[in-house]
Protein backbone atom coordinates (compact mmCIF):
# COMPACT_ATOMS: atom_id res chain seq x y z
CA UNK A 1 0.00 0.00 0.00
CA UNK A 2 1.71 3.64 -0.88
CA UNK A 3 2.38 5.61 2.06
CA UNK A 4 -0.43 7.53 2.61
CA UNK A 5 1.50 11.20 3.42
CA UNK A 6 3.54 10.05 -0.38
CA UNK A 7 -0.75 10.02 -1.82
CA UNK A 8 -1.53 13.16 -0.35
CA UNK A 9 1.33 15.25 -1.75
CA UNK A 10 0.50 13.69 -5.42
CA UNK A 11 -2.81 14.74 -4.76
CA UNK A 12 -2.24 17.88 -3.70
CA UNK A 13 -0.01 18.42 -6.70
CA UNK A 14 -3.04 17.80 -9.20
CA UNK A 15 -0.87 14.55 -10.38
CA UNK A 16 -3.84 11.81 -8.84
CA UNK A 17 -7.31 12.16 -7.71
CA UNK A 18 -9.30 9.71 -5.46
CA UNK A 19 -12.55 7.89 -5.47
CA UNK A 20 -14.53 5.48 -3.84
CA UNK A 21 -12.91 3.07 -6.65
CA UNK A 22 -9.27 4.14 -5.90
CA UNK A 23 -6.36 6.22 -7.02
CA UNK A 24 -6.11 7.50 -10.98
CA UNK A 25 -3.79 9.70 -12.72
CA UNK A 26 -4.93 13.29 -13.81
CA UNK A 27 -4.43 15.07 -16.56
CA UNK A 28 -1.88 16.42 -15.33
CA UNK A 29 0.09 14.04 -14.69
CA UNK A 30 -0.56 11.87 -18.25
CA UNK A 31 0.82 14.88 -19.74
CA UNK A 32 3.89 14.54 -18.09
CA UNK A 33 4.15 10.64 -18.70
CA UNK A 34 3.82 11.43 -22.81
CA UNK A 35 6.80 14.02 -22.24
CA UNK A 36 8.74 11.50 -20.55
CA UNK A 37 8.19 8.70 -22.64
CA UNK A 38 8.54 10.92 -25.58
CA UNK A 39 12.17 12.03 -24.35
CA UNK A 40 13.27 8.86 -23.82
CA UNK A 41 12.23 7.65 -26.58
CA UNK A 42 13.79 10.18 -28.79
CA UNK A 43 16.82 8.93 -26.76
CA UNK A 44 16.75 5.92 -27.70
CA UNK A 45 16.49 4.56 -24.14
CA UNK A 46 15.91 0.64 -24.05
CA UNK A 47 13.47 0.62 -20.91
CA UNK A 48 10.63 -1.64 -19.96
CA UNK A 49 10.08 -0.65 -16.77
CA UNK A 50 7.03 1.93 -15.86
CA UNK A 51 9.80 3.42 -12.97
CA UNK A 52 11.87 5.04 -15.31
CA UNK A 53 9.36 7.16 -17.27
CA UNK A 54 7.63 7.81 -14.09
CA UNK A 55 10.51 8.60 -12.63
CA UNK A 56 11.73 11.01 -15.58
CA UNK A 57 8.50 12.80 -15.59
CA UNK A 58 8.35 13.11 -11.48
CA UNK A 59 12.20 14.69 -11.80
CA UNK A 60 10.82 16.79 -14.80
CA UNK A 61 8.10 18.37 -12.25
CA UNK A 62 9.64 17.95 -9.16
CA UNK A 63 13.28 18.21 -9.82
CA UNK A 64 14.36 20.14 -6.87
CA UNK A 65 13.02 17.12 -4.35
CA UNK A 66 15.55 14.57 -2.88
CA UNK A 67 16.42 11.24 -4.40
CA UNK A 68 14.70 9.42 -1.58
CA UNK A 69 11.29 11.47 -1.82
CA UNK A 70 11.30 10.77 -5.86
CA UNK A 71 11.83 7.30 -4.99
CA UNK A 72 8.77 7.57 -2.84
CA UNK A 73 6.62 9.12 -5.28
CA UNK A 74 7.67 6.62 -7.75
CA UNK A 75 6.75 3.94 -5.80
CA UNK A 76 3.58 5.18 -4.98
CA UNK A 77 2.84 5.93 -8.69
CA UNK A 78 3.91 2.46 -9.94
CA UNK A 79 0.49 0.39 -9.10
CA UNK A 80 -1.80 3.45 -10.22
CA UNK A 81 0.26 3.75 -13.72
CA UNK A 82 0.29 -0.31 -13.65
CA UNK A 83 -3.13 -0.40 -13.42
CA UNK A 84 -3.82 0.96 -16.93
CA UNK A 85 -2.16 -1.51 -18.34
CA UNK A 86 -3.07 -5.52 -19.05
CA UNK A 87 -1.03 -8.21 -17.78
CA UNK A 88 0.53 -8.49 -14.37
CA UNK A 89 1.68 -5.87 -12.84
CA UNK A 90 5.71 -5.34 -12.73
């Protein structure tokens, strides 16, 4: 379960919203998924794991945060960007 202070700040950033059925991203935060899957992919970067772009596109918003509170927010972000996706999660 993501830490619950980690939710709050993402939600307070306009990056998720909650419901009854859960946690989903804004639109806010898709737009800065495309960015960062666009750059990497322009960068040729051979990724397959969600953590990267997330974590590209949380550094591209919240650059001035320490490594260990991206980390967090990546984490926390993982199952809700997961969740759009079929298959099992990674």
């Amino acid at each position: 379960m993501p830490d619950e202070d980690v939710l709050a700040a993402l939600e307070a950033a306009g990056l998720v919203a909650r419901d009854a059925a859960g946690v989903h991203p804004t639109r806010r935060w898709r737009g800065a998924m495309a960015r960062a899957a666009r750059s990497l992919q322009a960068r040729g970067a051979p990724w397959k794991d969600l953590r990267l772009p997330i974590a590209v596109a949380l550094v591209e918003l919240f650059g001035d945060l320490p490594d260990d509170e991206i980390v967090r927010r990546v984490e926390a972000l993982l199952p809700v960007e997961a969740a759009g996706f079929p298959g099992p999660a990674p």
